[in-house]
Protein backbone atom coordinates (compact mmCIF):
# COMPACT_ATOMS: atom_id res chain seq x y z
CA UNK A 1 115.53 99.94 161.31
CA UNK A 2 117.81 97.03 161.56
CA UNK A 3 121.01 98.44 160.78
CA UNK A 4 123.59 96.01 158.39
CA UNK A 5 127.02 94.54 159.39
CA UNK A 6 127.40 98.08 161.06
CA UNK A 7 127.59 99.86 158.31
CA UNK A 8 124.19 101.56 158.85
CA UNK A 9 122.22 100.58 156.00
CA UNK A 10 119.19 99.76 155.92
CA UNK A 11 116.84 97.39 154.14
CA UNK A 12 113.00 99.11 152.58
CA UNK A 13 110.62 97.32 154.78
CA UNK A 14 106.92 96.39 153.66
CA UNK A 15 104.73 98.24 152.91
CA UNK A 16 105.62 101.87 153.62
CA UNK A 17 109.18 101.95 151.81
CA UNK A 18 108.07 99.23 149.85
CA UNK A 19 105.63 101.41 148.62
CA UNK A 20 108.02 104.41 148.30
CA UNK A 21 110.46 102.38 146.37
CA UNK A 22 107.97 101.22 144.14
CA UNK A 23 107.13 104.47 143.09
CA UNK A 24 110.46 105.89 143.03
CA UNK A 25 111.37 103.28 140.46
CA UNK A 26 108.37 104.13 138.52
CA UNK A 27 109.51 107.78 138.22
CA UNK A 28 113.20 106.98 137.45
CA UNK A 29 111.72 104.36 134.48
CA UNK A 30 109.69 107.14 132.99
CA UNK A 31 112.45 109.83 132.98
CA UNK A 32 115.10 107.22 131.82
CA UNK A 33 112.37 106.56 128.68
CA UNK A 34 111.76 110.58 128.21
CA UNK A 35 115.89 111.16 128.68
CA UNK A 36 116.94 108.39 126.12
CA UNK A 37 114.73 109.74 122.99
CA UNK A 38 116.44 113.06 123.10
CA UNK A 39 119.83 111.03 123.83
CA UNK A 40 119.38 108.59 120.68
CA UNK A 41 118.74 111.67 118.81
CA UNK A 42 122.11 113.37 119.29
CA UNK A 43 124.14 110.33 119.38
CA UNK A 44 122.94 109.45 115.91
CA UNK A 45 123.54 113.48 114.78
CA UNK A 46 126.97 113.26 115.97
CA UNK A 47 128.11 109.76 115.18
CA UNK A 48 125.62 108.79 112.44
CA UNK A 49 125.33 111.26 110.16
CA UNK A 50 121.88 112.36 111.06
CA UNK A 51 120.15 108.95 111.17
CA UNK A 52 116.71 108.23 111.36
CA UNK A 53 115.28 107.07 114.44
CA UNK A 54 116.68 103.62 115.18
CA UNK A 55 114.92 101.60 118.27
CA UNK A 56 118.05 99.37 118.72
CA UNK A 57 120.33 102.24 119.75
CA UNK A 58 117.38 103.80 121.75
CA UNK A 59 116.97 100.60 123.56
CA UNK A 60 120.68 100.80 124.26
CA UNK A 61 121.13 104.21 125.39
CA UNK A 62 117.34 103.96 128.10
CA UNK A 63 118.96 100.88 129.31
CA UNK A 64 122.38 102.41 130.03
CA UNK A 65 120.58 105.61 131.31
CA UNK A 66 118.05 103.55 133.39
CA UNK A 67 121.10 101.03 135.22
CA UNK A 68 123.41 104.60 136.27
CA UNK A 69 120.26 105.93 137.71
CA UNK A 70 118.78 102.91 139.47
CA UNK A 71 122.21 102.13 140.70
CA UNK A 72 122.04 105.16 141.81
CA UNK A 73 118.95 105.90 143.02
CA UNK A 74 118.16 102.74 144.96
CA UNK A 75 122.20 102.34 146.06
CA UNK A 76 120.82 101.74 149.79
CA UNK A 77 119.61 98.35 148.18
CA UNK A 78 122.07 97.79 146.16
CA UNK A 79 124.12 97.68 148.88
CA UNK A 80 122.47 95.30 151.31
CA UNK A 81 120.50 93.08 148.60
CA UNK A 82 123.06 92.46 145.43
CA UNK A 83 120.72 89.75 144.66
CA UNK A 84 118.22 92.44 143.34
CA UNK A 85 120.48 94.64 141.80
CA UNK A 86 122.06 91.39 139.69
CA UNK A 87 118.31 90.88 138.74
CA UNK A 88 117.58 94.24 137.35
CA UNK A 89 121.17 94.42 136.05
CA UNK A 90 120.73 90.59 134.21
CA UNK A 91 116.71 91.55 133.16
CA UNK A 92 117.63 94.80 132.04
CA UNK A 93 120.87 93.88 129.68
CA UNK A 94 119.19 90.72 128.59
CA UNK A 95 116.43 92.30 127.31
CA UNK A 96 119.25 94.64 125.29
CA UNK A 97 119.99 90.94 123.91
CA UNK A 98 116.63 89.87 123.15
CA UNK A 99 115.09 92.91 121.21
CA UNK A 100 118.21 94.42 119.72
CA UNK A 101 120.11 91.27 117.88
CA UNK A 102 117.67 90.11 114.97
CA UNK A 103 114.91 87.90 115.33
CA UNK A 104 116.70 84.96 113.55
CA UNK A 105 119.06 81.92 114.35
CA UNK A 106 121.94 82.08 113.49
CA UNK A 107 123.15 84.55 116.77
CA UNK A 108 124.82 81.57 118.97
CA UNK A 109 126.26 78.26 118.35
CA UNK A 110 123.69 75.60 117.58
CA UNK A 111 120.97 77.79 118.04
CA UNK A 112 119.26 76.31 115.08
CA UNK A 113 118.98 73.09 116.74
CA UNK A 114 117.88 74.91 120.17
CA UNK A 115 115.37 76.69 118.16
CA UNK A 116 113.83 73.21 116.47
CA UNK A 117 113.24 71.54 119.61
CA UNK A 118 111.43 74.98 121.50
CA UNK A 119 109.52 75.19 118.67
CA UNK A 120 108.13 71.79 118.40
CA UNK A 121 107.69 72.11 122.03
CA UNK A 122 105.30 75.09 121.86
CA UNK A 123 103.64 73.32 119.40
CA UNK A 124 102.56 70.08 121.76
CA UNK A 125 98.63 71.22 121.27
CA UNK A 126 98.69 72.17 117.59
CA UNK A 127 100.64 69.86 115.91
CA UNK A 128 102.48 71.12 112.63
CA UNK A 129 104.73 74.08 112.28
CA UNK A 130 104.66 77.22 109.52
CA UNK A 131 106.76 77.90 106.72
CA UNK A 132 108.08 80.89 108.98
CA UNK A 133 109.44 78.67 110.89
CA UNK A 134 110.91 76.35 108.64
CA UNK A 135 112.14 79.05 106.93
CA UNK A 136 114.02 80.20 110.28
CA UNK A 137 115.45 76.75 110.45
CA UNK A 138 116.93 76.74 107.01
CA UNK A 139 118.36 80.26 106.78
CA UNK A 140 120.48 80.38 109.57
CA UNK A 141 123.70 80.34 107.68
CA UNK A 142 123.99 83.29 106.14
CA UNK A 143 123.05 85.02 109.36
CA UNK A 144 125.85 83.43 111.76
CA UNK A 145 128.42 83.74 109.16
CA UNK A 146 127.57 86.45 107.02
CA UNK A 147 125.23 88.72 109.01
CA UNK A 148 122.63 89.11 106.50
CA UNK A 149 119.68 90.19 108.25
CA UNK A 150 121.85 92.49 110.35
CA UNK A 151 121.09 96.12 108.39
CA UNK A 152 117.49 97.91 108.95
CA UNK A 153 116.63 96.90 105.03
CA UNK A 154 116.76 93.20 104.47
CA UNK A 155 115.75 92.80 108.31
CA UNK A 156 112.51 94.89 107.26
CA UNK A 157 112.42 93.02 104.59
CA UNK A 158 112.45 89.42 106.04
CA UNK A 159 110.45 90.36 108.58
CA UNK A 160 107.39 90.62 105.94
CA UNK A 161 107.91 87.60 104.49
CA UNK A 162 108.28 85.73 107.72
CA UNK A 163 105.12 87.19 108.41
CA UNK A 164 103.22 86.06 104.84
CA UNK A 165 105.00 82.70 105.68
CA UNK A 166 103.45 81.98 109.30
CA UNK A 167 100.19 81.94 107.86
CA UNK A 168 100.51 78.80 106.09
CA UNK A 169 101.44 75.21 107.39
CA UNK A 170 104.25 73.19 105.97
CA UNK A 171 102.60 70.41 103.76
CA UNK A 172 103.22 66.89 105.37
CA UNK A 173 104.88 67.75 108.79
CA UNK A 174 102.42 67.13 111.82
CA UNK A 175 105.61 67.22 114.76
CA UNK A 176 105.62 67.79 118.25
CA UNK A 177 107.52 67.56 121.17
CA UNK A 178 106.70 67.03 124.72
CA UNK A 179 108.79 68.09 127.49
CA UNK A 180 111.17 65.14 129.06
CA UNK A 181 114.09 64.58 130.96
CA UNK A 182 116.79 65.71 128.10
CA UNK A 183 114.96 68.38 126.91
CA UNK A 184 113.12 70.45 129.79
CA UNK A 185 115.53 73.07 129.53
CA UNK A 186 113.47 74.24 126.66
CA UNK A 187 110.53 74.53 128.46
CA UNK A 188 110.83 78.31 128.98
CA UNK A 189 111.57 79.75 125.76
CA UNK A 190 109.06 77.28 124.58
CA UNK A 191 106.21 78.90 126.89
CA UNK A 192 107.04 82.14 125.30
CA UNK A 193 106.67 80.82 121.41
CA UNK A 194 103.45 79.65 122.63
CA UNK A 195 102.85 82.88 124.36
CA UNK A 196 103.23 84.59 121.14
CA UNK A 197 101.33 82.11 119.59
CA UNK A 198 98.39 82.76 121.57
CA UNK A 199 98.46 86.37 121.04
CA UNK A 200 98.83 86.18 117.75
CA UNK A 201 101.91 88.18 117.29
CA UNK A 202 104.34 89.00 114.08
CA UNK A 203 106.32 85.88 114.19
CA UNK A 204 109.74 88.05 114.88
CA UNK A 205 107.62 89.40 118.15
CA UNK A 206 106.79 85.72 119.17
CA UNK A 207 110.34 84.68 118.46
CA UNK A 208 111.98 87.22 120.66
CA UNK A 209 109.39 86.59 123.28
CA UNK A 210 110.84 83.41 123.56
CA UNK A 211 114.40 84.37 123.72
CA UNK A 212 112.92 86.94 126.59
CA UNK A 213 111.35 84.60 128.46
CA UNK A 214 114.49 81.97 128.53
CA UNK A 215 115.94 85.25 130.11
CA UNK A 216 113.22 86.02 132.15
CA UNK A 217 113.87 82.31 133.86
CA UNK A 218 117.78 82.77 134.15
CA UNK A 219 117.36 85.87 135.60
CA UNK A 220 114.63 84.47 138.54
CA UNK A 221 116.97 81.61 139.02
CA UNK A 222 120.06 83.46 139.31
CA UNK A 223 118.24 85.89 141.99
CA UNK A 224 117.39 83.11 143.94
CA UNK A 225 120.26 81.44 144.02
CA UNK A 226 122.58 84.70 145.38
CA UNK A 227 119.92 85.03 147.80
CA UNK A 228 121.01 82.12 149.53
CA UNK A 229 124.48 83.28 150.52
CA UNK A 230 125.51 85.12 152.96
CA UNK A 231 128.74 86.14 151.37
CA UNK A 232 130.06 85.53 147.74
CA UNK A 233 127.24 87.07 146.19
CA UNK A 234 128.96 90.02 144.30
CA UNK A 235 130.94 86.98 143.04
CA UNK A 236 127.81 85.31 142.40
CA UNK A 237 126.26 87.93 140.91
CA UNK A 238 129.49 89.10 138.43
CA UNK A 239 129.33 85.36 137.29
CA UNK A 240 126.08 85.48 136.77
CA UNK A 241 126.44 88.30 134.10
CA UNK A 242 129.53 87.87 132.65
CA UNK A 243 128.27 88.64 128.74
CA UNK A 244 128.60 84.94 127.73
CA UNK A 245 126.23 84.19 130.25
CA UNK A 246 123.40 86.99 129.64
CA UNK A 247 124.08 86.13 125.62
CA UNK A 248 123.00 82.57 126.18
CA UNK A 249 119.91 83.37 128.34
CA UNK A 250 118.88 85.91 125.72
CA UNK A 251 119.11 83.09 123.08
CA UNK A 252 118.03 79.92 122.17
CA UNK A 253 120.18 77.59 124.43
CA UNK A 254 120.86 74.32 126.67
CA UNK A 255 123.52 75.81 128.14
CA UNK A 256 121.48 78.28 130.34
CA UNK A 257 119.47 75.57 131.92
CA UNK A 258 122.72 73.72 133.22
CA UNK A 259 124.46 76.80 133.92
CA UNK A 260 121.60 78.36 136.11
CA UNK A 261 121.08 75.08 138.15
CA UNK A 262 123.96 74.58 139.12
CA UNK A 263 124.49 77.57 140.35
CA UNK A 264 121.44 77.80 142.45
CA UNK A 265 122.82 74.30 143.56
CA UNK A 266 126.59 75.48 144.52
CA UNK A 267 124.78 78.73 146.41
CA UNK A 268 122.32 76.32 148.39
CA UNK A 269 125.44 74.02 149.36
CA UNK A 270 128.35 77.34 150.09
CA UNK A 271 125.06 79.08 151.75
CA UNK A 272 124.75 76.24 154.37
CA UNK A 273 128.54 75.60 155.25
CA UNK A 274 128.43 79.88 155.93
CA UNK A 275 126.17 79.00 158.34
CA UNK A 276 128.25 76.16 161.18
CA UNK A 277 125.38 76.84 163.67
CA UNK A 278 122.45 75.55 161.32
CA UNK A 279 120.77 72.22 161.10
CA UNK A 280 119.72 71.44 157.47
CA UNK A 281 116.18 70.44 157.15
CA UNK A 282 115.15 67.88 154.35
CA UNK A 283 114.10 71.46 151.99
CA UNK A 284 118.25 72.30 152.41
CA UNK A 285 119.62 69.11 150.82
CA UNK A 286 116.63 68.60 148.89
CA UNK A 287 116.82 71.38 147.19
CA UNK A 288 120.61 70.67 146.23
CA UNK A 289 119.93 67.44 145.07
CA UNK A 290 117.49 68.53 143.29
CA UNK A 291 119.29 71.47 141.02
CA UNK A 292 122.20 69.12 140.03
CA UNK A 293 119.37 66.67 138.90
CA UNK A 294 117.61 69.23 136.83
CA UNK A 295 120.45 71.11 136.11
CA UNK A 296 122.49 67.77 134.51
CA UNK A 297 119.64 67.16 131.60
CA UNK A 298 121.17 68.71 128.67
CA UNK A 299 124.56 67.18 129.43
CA UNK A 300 124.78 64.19 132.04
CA UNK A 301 128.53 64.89 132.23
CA UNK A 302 128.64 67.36 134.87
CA UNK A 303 126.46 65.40 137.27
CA UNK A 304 129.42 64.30 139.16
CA UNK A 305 129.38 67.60 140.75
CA UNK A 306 126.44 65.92 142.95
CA UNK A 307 129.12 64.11 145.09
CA UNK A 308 130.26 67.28 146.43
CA UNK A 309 127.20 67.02 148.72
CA UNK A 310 128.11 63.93 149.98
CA UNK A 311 131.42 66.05 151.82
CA UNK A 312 128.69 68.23 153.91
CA UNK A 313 129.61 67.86 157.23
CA UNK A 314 127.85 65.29 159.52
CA UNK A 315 126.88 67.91 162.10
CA UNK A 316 124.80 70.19 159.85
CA UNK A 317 122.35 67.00 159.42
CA UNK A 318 119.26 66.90 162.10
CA UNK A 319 119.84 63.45 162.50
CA UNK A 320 122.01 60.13 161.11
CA UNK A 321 118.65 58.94 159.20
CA UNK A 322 118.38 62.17 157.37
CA UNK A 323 122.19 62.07 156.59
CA UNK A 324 121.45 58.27 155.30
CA UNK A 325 118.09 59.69 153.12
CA UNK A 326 120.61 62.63 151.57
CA UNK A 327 122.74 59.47 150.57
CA UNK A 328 120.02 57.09 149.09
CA UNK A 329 119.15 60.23 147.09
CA UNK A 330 122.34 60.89 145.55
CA UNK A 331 122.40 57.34 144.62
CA UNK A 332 119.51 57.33 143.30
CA UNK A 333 119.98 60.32 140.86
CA UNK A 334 123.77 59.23 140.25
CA UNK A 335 122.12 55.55 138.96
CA UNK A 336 118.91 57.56 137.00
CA UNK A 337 121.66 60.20 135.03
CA UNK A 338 123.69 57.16 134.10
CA UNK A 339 121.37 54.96 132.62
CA UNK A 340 119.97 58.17 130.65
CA UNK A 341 123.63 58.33 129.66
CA UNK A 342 123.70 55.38 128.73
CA UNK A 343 120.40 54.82 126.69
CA UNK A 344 121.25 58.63 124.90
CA UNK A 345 125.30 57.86 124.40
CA UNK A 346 126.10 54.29 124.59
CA UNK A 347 123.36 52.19 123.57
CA UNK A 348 121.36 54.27 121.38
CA UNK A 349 119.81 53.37 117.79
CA UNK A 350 123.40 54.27 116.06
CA UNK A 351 125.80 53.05 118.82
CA UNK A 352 128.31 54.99 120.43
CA UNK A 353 127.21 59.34 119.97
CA UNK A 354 129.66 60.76 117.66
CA UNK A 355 129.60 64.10 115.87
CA UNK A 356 129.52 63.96 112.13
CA UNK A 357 130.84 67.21 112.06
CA UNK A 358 134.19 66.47 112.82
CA UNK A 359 134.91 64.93 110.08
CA UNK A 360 135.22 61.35 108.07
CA UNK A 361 138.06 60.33 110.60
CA UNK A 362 135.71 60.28 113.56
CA UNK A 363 135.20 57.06 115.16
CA UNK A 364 133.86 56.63 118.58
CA UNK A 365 134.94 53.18 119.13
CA UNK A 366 137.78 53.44 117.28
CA UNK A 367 138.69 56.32 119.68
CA UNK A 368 137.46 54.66 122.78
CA UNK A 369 140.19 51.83 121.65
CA UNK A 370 142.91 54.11 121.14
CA UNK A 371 142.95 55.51 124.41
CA UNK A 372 142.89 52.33 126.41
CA UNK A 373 145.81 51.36 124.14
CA UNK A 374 147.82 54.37 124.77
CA UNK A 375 146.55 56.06 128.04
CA UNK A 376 149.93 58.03 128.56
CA UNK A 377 149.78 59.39 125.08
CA UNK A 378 146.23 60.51 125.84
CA UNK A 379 146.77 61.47 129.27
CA UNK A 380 149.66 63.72 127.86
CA UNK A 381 147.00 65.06 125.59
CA UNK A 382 144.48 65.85 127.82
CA UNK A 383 147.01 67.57 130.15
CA UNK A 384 148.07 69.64 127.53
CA UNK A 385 144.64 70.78 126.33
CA UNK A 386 143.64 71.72 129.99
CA UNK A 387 146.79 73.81 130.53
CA UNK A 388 145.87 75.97 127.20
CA UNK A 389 142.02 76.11 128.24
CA UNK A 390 142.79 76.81 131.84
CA UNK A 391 145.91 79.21 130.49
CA UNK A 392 145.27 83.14 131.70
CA UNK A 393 145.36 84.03 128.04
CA UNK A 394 142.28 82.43 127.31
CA UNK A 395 140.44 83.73 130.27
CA UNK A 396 138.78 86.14 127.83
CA UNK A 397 137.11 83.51 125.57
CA UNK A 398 135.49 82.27 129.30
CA UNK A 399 133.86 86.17 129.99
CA UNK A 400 132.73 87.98 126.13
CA UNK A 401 133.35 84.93 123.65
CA UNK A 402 129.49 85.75 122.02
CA UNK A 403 129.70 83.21 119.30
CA UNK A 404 128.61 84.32 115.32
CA UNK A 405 127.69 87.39 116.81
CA UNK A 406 130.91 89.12 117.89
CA UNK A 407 132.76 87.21 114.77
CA UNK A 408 134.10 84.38 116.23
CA UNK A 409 136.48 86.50 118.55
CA UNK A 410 136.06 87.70 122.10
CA UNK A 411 134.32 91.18 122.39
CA UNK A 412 136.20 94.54 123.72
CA UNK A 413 136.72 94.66 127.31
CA UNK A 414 137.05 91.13 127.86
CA UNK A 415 140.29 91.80 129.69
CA UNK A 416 138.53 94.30 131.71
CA UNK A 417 135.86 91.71 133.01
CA UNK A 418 138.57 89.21 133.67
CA UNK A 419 140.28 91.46 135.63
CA UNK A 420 136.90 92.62 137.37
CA UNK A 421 136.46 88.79 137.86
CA UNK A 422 139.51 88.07 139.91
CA UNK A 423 139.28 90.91 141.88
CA UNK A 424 135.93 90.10 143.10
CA UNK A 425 137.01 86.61 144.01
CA UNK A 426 139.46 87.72 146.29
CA UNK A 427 137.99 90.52 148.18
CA UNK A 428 134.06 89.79 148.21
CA UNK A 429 134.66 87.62 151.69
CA UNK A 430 133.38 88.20 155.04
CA UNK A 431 133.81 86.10 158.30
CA UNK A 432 131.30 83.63 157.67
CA UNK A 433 133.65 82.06 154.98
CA UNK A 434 136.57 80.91 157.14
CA UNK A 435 133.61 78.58 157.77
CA UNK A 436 134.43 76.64 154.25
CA UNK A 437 136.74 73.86 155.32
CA UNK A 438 139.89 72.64 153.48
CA UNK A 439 138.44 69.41 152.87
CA UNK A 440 135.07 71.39 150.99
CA UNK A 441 137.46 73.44 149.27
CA UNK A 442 139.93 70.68 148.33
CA UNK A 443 137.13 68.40 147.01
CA UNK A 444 135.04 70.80 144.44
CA UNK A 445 138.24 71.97 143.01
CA UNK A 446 138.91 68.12 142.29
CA UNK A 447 135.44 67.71 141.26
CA UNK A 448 135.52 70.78 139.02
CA UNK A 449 138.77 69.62 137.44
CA UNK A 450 137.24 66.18 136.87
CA UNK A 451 134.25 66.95 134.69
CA UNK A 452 136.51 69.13 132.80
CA UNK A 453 138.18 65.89 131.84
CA UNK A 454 135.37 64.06 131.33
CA UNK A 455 134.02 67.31 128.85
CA UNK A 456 137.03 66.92 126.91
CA UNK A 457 137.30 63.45 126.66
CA UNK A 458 134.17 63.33 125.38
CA UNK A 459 134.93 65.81 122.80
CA UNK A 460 137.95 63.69 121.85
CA UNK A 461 135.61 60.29 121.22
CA UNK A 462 132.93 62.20 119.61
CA UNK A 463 134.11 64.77 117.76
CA UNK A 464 138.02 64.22 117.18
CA UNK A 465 139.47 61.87 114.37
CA UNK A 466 140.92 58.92 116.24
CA UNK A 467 144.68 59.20 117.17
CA UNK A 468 144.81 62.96 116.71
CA UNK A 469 147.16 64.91 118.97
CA UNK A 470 144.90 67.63 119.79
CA UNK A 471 141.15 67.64 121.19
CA UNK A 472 138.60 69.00 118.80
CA UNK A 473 135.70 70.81 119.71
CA UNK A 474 136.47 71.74 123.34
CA UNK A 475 134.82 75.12 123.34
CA UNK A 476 134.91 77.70 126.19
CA UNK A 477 131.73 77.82 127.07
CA UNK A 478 131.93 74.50 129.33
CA UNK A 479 133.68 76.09 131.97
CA UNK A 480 130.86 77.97 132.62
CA UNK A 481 128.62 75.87 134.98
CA UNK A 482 132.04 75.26 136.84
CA UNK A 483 133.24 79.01 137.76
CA UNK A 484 131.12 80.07 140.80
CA UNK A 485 132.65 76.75 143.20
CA UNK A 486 135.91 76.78 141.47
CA UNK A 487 136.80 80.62 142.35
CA UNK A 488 134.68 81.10 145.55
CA UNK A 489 136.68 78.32 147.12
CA UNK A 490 139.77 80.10 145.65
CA UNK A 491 139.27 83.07 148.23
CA UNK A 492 140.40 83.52 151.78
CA UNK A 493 137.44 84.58 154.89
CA UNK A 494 140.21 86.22 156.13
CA UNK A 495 140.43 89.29 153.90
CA UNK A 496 139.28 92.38 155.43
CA UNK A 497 136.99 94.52 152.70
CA UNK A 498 136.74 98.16 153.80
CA UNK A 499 135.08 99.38 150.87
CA UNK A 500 131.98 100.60 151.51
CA UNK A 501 129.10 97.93 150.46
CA UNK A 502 127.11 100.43 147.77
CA UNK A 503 129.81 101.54 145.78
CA UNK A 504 131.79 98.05 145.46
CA UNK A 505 128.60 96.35 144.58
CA UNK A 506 127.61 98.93 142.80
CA UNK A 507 130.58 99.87 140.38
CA UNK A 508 130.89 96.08 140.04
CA UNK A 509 127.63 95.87 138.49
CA UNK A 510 127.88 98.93 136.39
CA UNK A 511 130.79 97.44 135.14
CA UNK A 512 129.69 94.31 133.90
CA UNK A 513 126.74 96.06 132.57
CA UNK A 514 129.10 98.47 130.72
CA UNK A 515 130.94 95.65 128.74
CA UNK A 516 127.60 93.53 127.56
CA UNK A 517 126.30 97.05 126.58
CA UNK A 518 129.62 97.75 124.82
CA UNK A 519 129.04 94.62 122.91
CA UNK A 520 125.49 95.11 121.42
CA UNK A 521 126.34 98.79 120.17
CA UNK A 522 129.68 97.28 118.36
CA UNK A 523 128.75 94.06 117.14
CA UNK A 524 125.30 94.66 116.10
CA UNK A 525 123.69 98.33 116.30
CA UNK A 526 127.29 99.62 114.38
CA UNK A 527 126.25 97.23 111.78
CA UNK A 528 122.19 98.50 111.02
């Protein structure tokens, strides 16, 4: 066996230990499910006043039973391949997320709107939707800010009339939606409401199958995008699940698509420049190019965060023409994003893209004419809204900020993750990243910094009543796609880790695991 940085590990070869594995994690799976029943049944004599059986806190207690003894179990693996680990770790919480919350909008920001366009999607061979799913679209109010379909009764409830609903089409619509540019990042949860569809489930089954399989996609992306490091990836991988993240997989979403993309983009690009003795092929770049294209669809802003491929050095091309084809195709996507920028924000059928929701003083030219009148004021502004969003005290709305369904407010343990967070930027670092040059480092943090600008600006023409001394609308949540480059550049090659490989990655796992867990049983299985 090929033995691992020295540390004599080894990695399960195919297909003896492959085999053995396999079947290991078929027997752990089994005794977590036979283990959690008698589990669920004590916690709810002890702390629920001798509840029925409840499927939501079983699902919670064989998933945190399953992740200690897989962690566990396989640690071997978990040391040498964190990219499988994060997968399990991101499938198995997710999936918390997807069957646990209720089967409604209402869960994240905007999911309503998410929803609409996945469901027309799944509906591009039978036009028309149901009156469940109208219904779904209407109610989604009292759910995000009430929590109305959050006890066992009324969720029962609902859940039969959704079902007497989906058997009837709503009279005069005959919509659909076909996959495009903007709007691909629907594509997977849309395969799974067709999915459903086909199978003819209850229409709360088909509409968690969709959340499940927009999870299903983040966590095959995210798993191939560690894989391509050769350091960074319990960085990589803690990113990856910070609870914000896995909340916005698990639901209806745009901001998964970016998120994921860019990632696998920023691991293609660090996972080359760890590597000074390779020569990229056209697959290397191409593939970076690529995710920032794909990634940028929802919003167009962040595709400046292409240019940082343009820094690569000249040496890791094969020759000057491929280095001149990596150009042309950065150019070319730079050119295609802005003119769909333009067409979607500047020159569309009502002008200039403003958001009615922040009010009767928004103006978007107005706006756009105030700050080329007063650029210092604005600049002083912007400056000021970056310091508070960048500010350590709001690192917590970055990790467990979960939207309508943790109230508005970050969940428990944020601070922990945080702290989790910056320790695992500084010491996850081998050799190979003294390889990073200043330059590399130097120009994503500029980058980074940049879009952030260009995110809040935007925020200030579309959704902020002109002349007003503070920025509107400049959630969190847009940090997100920008965390991995920002903090892996942060970190020094040069510190020595002496910890040994399976319990680092592994308590860093359980951790994060712990606090999404934490979050499902207090925010929404307390409240059944």
């Amino acid at each position: 066996m090929e033995l691992i940085r020295g540390r004599g590990l080894h990695v399960p070869k195919f297909p003896r230990e492959i085999s053995r594995n396999l079947k290991k994690l078929a027997v752990v799976l089994l005794a977590a499910m036979a283990i959690s029943f008698p589990l669920e049944r004590l916690v709810a004599n002890v702390f629920y006043d001798r509840d029925t059986f409840f499927f939501g806190r079983y699902a919670a207690v064989f998933v945190s039973v399953e992740l200690l003894a897989l962690l566990f179990c396989f640690r071997e693996i978990v040391a040498v391949k964190v990219e499988i680990a994060a997968f399990v770790v991101i499938l198995s919480v997710g999936s918390l997320y997807a069957v646990a919350l209720p089967a409604f909008c209402g869960i994240a920001w905007d999911d309503e709107v998410h929803y609409f366009h996945t469901m027309l999607m799944s509906h591009a061979f039978d036009p028309g939707i149901t009156e469940a799913e109208d219904f779904y679209l209407k109610g989604y109010r009292d759910m995000a800010l009430g929590h109305k379909y959050y006890d066992r009764e009324s969720q029962q409830e609902m859940y039969q009339k959704v079902d007497r609903l989906n058997g009837f089409k709503k009279s005069g619509s005959a919509d659909r939606e076909y996959p495009r540019y903007r709007i691909l990042c629907y594509v997977p949860a849309a395969f799974g409401l067709w999915l459903g569809k086909a199978l003819s489930l209850p229409y709360p089954a088909e509409f968690m199958l969709g959340r499940w399989c927009s999870l299903v996609f983040y966590a095959i992306m995210s798993f191939l995008a560690i894989r391509k490091l050769k350091s960074g990836k319990v960085l990589a991988s803690v990113i990856a699940l910070i609870p914000f993240q896995v909340f916005m997989a698990s639901s209806y979403s745009y901001d998964t698509w970016l998120t994921v993309w860019f990632l696998y983009g920023f691991c293609c690009y660090f996972g080359v420049l760890q590597q000074p003795d390779k020569k990229m092929g056209l697959k290397d770049w191409g593939c970076m190019v690529f995710s920032f294209f794909i990634g940028a669809g929802p919003k167009v802003l962040y595709i400046p965060m292409i240019f940082l491929i343009l820094f690569l050095p000249k040496e890791k091309f094969a020759s000057p023409r491929q280095r001149k084809w990596m150009y042309l195709a950065v150019a070319c996507v730079t050119v295609l994003v802005s003119i769909q920028f333009a067409h979607t924000y500047l020159f569309g059928a009502d002008g200039i893209a403003q958001d009615k929701r922040g009010g009767e003083g928004v103006n978007a030219a107005g706006q756009i004419a105030y700050i080329f009148a007063h650029p210092w004021e604005y600049t002083k502004i912007l400056l000021k809204t970056l310091a508070e969003y960048l500010s350590p005290q709001a690192s917590c709305q970055y990790m467990s900020y979960l939207h309508y369904f943790s109230g508005l407010k970050p969940t428990a343990f944020s601070t922990l993750y945080v702290v989790l967070l910056a320790v695992v930027a500084i010491t996850d670092k081998d050799i190979c990243d003294t390889n990073i040059r200043i330059l590399s480092r130097v120009v994503t943090l500029l980058l980074a910094f940049g879009v952030l600008c260009l995110a809040a600006t935007s925020m200030y023409v579309a959704f902020t009543e002109v002349g007003n001394g503070k920025i509107m609308g400049y959630q969190y949540r847009y940090i997100a796609p920008l965390l991995f480059p920002a903090l892996y550049v942060l970190g020094s090659g040069r510190v020595k880790n002496h910890v040994r490989r399976e319990y680092y990655n592994g308590i860093a796992l359980a951790i994060c695991a712990f606090v999404s867990i934490h979050a499902v049983w207090a925010y929404a299985i307390n409240l059944y």
